[in-house]
C-alpha atoms as a PDB file:
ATOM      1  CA  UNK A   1       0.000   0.000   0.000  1.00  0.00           C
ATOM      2  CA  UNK A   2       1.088   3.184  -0.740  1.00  0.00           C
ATOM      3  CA  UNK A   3      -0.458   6.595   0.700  1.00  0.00           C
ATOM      4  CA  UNK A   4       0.015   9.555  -1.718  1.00  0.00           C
ATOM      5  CA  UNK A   5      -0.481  13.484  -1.035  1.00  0.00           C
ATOM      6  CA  UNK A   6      -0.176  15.659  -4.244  1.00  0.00           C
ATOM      7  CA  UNK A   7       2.005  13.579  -5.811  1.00  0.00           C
ATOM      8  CA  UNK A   8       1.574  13.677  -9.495  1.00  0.00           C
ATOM      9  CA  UNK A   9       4.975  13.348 -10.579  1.00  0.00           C
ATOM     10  CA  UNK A  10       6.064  10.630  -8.083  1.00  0.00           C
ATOM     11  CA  UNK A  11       3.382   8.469  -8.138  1.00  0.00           C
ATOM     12  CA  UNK A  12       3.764   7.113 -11.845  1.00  0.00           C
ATOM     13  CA  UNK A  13       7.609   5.805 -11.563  1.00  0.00           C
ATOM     14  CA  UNK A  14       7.306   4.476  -8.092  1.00  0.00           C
ATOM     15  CA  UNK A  15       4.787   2.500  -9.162  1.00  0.00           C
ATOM     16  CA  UNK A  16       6.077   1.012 -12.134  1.00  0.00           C
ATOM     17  CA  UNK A  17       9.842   0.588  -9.848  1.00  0.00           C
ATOM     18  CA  UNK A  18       7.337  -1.980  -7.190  1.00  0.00           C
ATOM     19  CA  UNK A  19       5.516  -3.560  -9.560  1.00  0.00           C
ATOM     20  CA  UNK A  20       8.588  -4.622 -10.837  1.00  0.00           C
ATOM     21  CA  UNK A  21      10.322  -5.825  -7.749  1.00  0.00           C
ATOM     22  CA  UNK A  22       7.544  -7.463  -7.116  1.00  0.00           C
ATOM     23  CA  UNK A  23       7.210  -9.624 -10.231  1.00  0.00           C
ATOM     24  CA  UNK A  24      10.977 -10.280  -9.968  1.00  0.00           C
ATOM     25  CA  UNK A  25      11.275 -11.457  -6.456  1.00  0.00           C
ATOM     26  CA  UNK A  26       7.920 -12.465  -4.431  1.00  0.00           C
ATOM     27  CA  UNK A  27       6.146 -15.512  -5.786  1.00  0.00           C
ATOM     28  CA  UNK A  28       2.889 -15.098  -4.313  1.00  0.00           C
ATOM     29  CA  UNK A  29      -0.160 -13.261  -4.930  1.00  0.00           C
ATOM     30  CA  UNK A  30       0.263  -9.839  -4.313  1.00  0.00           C
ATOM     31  CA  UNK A  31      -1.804  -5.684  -4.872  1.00  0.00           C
ATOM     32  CA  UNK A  32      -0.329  -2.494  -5.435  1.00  0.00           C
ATOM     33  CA  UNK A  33      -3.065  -0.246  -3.528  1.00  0.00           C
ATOM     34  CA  UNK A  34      -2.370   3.678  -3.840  1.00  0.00           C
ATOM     35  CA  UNK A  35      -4.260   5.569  -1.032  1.00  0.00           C
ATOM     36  CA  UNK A  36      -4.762   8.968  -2.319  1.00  0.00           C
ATOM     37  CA  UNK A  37      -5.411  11.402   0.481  1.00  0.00           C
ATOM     38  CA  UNK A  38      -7.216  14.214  -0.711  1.00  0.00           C
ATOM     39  CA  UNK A  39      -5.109  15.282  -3.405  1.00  0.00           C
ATOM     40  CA  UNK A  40      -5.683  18.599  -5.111  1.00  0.00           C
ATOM     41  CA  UNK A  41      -3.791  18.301  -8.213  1.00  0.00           C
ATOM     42  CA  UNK A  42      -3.505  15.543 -10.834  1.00  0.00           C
ATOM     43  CA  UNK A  43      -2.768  12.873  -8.399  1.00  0.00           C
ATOM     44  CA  UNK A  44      -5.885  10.759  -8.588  1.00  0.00           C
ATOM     45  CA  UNK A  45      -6.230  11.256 -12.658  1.00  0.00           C
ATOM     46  CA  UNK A  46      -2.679   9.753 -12.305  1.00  0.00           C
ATOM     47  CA  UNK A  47      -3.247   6.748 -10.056  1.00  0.00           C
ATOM     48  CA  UNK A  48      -6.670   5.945 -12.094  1.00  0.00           C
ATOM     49  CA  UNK A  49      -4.665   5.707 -14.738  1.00  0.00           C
ATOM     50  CA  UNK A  50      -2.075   3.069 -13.601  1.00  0.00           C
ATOM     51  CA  UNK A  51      -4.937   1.067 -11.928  1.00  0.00           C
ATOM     52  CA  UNK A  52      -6.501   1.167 -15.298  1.00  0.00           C
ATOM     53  CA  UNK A  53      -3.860  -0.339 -16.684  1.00  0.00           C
ATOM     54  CA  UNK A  54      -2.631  -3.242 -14.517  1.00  0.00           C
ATOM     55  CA  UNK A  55      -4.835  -5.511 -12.393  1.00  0.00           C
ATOM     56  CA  UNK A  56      -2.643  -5.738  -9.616  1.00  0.00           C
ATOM     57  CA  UNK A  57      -2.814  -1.691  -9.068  1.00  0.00           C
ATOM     58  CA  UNK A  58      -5.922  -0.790  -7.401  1.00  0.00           C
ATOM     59  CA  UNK A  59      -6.888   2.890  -6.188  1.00  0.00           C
ATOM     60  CA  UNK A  60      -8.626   4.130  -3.358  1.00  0.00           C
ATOM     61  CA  UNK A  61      -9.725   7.786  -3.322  1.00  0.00           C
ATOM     62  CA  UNK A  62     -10.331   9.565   0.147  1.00  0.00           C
ATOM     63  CA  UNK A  63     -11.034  12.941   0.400  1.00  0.00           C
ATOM     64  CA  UNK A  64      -9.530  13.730   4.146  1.00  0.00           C
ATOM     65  CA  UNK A  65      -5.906  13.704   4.626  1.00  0.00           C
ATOM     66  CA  UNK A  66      -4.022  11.714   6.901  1.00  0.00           C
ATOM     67  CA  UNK A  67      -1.732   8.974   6.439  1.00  0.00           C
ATOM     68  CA  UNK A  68      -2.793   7.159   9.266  1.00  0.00           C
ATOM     69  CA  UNK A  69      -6.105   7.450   7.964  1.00  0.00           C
ATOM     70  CA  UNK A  70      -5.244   5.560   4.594  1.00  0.00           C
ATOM     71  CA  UNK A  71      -3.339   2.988   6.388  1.00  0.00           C
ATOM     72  CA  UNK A  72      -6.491   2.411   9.008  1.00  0.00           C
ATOM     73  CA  UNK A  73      -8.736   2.570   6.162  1.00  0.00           C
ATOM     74  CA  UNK A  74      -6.743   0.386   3.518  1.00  0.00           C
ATOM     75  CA  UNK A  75      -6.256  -2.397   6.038  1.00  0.00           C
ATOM     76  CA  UNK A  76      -9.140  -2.335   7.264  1.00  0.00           C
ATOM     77  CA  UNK A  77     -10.351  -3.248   3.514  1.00  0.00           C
ATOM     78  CA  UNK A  78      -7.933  -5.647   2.602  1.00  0.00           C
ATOM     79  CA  UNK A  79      -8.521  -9.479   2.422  1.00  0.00           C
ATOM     80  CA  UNK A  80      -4.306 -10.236   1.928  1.00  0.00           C
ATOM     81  CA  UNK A  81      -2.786 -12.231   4.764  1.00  0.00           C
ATOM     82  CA  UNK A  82      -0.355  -9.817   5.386  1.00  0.00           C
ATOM     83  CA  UNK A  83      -0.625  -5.739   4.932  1.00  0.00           C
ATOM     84  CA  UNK A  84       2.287  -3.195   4.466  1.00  0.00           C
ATOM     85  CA  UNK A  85       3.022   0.335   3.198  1.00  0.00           C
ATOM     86  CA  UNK A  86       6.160   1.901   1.739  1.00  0.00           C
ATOM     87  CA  UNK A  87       5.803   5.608   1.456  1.00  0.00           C
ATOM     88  CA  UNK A  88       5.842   6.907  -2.391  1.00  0.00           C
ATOM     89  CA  UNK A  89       9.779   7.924  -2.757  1.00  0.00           C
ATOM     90  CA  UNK A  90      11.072   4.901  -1.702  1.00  0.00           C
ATOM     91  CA  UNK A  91      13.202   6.370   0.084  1.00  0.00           C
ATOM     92  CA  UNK A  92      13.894   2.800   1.936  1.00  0.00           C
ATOM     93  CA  UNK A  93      15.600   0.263  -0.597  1.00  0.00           C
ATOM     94  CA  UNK A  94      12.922  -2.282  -2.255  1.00  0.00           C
ATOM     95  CA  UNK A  95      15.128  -5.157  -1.876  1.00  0.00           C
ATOM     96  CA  UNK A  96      14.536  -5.105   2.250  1.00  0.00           C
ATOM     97  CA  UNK A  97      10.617  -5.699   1.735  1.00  0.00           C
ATOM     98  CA  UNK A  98      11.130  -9.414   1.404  1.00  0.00           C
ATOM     99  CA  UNK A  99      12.589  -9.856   4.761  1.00  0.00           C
ATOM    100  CA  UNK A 100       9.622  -8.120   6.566  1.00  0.00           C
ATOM    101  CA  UNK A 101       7.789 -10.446   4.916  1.00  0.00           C
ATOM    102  CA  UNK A 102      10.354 -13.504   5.706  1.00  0.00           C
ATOM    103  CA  UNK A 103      10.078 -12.178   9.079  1.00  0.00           C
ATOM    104  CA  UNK A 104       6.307 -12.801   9.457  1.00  0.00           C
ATOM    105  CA  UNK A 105       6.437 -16.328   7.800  1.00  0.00           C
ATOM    106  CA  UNK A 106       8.901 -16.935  10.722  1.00  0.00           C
ATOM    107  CA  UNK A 107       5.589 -15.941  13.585  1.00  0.00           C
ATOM    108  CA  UNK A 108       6.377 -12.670  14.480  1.00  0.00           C
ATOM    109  CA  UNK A 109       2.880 -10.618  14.457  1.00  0.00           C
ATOM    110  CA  UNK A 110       4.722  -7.255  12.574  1.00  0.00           C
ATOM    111  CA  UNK A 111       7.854  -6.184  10.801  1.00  0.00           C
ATOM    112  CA  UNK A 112       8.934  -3.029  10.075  1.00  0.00           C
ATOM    113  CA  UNK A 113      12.247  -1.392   9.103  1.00  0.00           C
ATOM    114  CA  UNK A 114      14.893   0.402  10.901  1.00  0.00           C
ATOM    115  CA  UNK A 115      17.717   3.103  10.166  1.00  0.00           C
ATOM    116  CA  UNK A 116      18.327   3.494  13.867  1.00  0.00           C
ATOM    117  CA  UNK A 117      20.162  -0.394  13.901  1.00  0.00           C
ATOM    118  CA  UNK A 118      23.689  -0.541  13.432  1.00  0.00           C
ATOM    119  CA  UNK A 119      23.404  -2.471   9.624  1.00  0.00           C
ATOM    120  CA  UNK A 120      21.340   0.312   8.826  1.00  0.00           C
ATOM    121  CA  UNK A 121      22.820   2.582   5.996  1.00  0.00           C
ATOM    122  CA  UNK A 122      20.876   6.046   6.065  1.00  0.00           C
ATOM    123  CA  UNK A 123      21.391   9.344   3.853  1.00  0.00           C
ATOM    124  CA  UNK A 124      19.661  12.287   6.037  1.00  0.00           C
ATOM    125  CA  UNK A 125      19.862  15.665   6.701  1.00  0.00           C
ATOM    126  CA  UNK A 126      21.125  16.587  10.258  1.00  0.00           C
ATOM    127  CA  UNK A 127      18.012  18.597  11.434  1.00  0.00           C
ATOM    128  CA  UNK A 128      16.216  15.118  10.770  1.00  0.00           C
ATOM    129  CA  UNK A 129      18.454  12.636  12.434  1.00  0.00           C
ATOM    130  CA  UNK A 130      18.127  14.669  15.671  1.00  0.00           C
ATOM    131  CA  UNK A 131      14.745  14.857  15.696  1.00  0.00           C
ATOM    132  CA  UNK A 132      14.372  11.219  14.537  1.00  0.00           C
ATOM    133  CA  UNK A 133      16.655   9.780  17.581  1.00  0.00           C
ATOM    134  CA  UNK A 134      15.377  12.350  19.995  1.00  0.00           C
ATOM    135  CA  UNK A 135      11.426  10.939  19.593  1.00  0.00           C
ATOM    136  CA  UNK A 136      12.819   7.259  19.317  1.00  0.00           C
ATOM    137  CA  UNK A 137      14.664   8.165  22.414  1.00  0.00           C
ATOM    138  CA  UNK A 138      11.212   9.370  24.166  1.00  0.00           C
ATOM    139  CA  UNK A 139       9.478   6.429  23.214  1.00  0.00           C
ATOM    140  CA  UNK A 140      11.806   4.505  25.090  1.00  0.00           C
ATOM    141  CA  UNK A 141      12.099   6.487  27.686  1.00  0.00           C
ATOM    142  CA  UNK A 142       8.292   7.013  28.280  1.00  0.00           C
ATOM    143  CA  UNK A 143       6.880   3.315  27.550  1.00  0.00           C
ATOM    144  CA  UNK A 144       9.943   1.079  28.043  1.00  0.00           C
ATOM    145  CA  UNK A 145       9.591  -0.450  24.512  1.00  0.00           C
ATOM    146  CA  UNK A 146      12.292  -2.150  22.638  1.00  0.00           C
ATOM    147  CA  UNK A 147      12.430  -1.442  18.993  1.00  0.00           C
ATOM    148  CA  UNK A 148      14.229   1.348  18.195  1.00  0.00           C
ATOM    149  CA  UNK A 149      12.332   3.164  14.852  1.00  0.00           C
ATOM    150  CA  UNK A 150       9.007   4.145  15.174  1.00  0.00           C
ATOM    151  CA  UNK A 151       8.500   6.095  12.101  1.00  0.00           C
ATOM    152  CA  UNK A 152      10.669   4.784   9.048  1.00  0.00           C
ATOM    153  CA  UNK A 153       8.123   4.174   6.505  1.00  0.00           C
ATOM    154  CA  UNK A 154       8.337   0.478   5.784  1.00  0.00           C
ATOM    155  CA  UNK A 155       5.958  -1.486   8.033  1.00  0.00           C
ATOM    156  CA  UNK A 156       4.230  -5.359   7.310  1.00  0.00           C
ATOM    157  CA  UNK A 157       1.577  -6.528   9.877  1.00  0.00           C
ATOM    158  CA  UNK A 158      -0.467 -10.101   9.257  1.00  0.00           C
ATOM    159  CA  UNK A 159      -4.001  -8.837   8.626  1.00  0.00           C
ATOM    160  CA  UNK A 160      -5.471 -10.256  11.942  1.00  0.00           C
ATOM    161  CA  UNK A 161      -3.036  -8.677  13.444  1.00  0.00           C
ATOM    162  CA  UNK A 162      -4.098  -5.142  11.917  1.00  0.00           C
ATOM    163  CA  UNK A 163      -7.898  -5.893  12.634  1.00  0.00           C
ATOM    164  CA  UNK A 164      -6.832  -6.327  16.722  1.00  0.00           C
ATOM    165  CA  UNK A 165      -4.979  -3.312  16.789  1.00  0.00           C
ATOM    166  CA  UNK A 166      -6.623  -0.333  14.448  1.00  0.00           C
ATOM    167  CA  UNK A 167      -9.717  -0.313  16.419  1.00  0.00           C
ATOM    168  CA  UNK A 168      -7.796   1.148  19.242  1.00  0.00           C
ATOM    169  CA  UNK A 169      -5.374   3.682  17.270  1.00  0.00           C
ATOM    170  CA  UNK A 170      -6.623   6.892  17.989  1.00  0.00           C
ATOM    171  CA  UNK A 171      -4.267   9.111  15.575  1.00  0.00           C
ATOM    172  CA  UNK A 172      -4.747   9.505  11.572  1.00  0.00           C
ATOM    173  CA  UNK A 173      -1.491  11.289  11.091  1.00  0.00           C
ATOM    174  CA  UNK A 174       1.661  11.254  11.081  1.00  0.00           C
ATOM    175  CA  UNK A 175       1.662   9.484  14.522  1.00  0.00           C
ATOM    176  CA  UNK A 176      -0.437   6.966  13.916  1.00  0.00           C
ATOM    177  CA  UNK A 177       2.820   4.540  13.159  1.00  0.00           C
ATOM    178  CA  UNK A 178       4.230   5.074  16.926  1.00  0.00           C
ATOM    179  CA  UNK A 179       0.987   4.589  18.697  1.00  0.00           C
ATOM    180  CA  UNK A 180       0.241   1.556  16.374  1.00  0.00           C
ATOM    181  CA  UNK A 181       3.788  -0.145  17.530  1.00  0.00           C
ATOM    182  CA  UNK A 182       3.617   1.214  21.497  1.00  0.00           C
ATOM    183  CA  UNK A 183       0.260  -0.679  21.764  1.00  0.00           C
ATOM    184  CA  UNK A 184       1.564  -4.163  19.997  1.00  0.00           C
ATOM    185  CA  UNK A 185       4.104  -4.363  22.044  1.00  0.00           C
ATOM    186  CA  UNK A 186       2.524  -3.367  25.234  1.00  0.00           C
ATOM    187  CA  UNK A 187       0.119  -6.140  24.267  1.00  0.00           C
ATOM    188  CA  UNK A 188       2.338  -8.867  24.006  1.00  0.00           C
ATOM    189  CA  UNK A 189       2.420  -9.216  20.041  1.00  0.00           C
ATOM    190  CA  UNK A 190       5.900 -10.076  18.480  1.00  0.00           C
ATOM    191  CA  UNK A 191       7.879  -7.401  16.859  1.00  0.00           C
ATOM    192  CA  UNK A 192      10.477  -8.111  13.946  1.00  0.00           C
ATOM    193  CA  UNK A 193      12.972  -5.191  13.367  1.00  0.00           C
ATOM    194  CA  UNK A 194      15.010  -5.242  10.250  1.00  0.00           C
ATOM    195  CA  UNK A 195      17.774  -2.875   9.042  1.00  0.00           C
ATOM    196  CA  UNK A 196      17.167  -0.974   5.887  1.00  0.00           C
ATOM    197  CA  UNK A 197      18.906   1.485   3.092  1.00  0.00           C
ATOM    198  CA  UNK A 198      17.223   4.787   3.617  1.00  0.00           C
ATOM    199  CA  UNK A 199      18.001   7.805   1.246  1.00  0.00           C
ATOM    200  CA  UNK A 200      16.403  11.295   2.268  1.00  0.00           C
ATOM    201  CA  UNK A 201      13.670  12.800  -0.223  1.00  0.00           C
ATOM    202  CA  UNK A 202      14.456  16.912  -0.560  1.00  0.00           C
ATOM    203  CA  UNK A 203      11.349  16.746  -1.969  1.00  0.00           C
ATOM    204  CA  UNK A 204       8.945  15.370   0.750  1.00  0.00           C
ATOM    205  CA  UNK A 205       5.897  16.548   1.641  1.00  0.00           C
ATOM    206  CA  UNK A 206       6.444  15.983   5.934  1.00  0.00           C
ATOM    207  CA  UNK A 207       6.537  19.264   7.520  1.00  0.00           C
ATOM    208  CA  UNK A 208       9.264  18.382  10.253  1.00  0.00           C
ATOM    209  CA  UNK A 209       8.512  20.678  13.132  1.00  0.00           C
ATOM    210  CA  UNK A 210       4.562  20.094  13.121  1.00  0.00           C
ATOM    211  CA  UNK A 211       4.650  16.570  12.766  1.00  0.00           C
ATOM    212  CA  UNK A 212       7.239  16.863  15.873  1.00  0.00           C
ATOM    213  CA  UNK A 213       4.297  18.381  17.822  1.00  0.00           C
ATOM    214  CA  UNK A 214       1.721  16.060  16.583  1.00  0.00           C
ATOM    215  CA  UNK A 215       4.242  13.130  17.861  1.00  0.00           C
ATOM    216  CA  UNK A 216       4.985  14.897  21.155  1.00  0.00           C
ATOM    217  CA  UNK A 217       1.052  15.591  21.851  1.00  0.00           C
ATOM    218  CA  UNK A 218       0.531  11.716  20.874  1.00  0.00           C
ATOM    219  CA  UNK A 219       3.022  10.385  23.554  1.00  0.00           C
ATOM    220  CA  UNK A 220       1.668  12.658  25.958  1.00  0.00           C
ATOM    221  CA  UNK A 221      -2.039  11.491  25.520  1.00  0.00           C
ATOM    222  CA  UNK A 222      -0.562   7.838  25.667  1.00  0.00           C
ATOM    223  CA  UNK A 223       1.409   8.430  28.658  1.00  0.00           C
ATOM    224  CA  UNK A 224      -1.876   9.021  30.782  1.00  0.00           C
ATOM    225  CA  UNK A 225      -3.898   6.120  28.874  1.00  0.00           C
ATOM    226  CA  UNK A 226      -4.608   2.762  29.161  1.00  0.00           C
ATOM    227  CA  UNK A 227      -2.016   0.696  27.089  1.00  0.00           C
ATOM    228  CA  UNK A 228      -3.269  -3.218  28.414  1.00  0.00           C
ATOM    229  CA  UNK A 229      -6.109  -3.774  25.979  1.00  0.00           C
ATOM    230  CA  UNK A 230      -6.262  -7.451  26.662  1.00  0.00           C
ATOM    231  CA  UNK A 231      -6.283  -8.113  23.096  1.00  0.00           C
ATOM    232  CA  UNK A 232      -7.283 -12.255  21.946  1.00  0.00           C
ATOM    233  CA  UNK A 233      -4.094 -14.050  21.380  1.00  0.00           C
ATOM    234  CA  UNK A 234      -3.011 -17.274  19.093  1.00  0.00           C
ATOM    235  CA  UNK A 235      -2.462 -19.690  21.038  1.00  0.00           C
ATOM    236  CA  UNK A 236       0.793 -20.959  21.174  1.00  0.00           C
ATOM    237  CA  UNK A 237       2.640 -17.518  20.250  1.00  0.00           C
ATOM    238  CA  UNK A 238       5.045 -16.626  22.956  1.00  0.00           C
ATOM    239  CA  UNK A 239       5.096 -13.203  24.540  1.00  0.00           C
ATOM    240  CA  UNK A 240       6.602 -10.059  23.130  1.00  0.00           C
ATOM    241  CA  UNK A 241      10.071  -9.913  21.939  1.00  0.00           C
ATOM    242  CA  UNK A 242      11.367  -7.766  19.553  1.00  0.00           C
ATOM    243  CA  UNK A 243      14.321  -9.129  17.475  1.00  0.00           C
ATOM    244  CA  UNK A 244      16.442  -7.684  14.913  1.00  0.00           C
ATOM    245  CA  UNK A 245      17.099  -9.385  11.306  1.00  0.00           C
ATOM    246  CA  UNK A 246      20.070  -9.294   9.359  1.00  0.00           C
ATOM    247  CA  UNK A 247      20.345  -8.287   5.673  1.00  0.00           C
ATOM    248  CA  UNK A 248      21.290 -11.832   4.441  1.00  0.00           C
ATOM    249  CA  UNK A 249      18.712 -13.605   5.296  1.00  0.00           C
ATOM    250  CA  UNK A 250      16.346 -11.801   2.675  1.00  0.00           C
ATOM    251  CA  UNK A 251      16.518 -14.284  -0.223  1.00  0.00           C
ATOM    252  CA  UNK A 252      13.918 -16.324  -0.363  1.00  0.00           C
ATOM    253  CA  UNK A 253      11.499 -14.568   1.148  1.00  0.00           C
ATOM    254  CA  UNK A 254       7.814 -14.687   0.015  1.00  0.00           C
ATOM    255  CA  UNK A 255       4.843 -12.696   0.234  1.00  0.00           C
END
């Protein structure tokens, strides 16, 4: 899934770059769903166009913004095993999606990708890289949690595992990611962590500082909530853990 925001110009060649990737290396059935999130120029015409075009590209139009919102709303929708977004620069390199999904074939409940781990390779402005560690930082700080990247845009989930959770996300922002992982683990589902290949986009539409606020007013609304939703378990998954991959065991991984 990818959420889109006036992106015209981007939306085309990213596109055509997954579809690809996927062909090339997953094996199973798989959808390209663009989430277009109120869009006031040409985006839509754009996406309708690729969806017209290929059966695996689908396109959902909502006319509210929020990229927690198209997530929530996408998943909610989706009858695929397993769910995941990418954001629409892949910023984080393609070839790291098949161990998320390698990583829930192994049990874990979600998967998401990294540039805080030390296999990580990550291209960023200064400015960001503070602000990135110093929320991580508060995250652990605040909750006691164990992964260490709340926010790189590269996330897989098992679809039952989505339908537990969403109900309880309150944010459709930018925040929505954070609160999404806080809860899972405080609930005892099993986090995999991954390192990824991350190159900045000049060009992105995240407006640093207010997103900053929106995170810091999310953690303090979940500081003084309830975190223990007693969520129904599978039986026989252990308890939380959150464990870190490593690069090379990628190959081979399916969808």
């Amino acid at each position: 899934m990818i959420p889109v925001y006036n992106e015209e110009k981007a939306i085309g060649p990213c596109v055509d770059r997954l579809r690809q990737f996927l062909e090339e290396n997953l094996p199973h059935d798989w959808q390209i769903i663009i989430a277009n999130n109120g869009s006031t120029d040409r985006t839509v015409e754009v996406a309708g166009q690729l969806a017209a075009g290929n059966s695996r590209v689908k396109l959902l139009n909502l006319t509210r913004k929020g990229r927690g919102l198209a997530l929530r709303t996408t998943w909610s929708q989706s009858p695929a095993d397993i769910v995941s977004y990418m954001d629409v620069d892949l910023s984080t390199n393609l070839r790291y999606f098949p161990l998320l999904v390698e990583g829930l074939c192994c049990g874990y409940d979600i998967a998401i990708g990294s540039r805080l781990m030390q296999a990580s390779m990550v291209a960023r402005r200064l400015k960001r890289e503070v602000l990135s560690r110093g929320f991580n930082f508060l995250i652990r700080l605040l909750f006691r949690t164990r992964f260490s990247d709340a926010q790189c845009g590269f996330k897989a989930l098992r679809r039952d595992v989505a339908q537990a959770l969403l109900p309880h996300v309150v944010n459709n922002g930018w925040f929505f990611d954070a609160e999404l992982l806080i809860l899972a683990e405080k609930n005892g589902f099993r986090l995999f962590e991954a390192p990824v290949e991350w190159m900045e986009d000049l060009d992105s539409r995240v407006h640093l500082w207010a997103t900053a606020i929106e995170d810091i007013k999310g953690l303090v609304r979940m500081r003084t909530s309830r975190l223990k939703l007693n969520l129904a378990r599978r039986e026989g998954v252990p308890a939380m853990s959150t464990t870190r991959g490593q690069a090379k065991t990628a190959k081979g991984a399916g969808s």
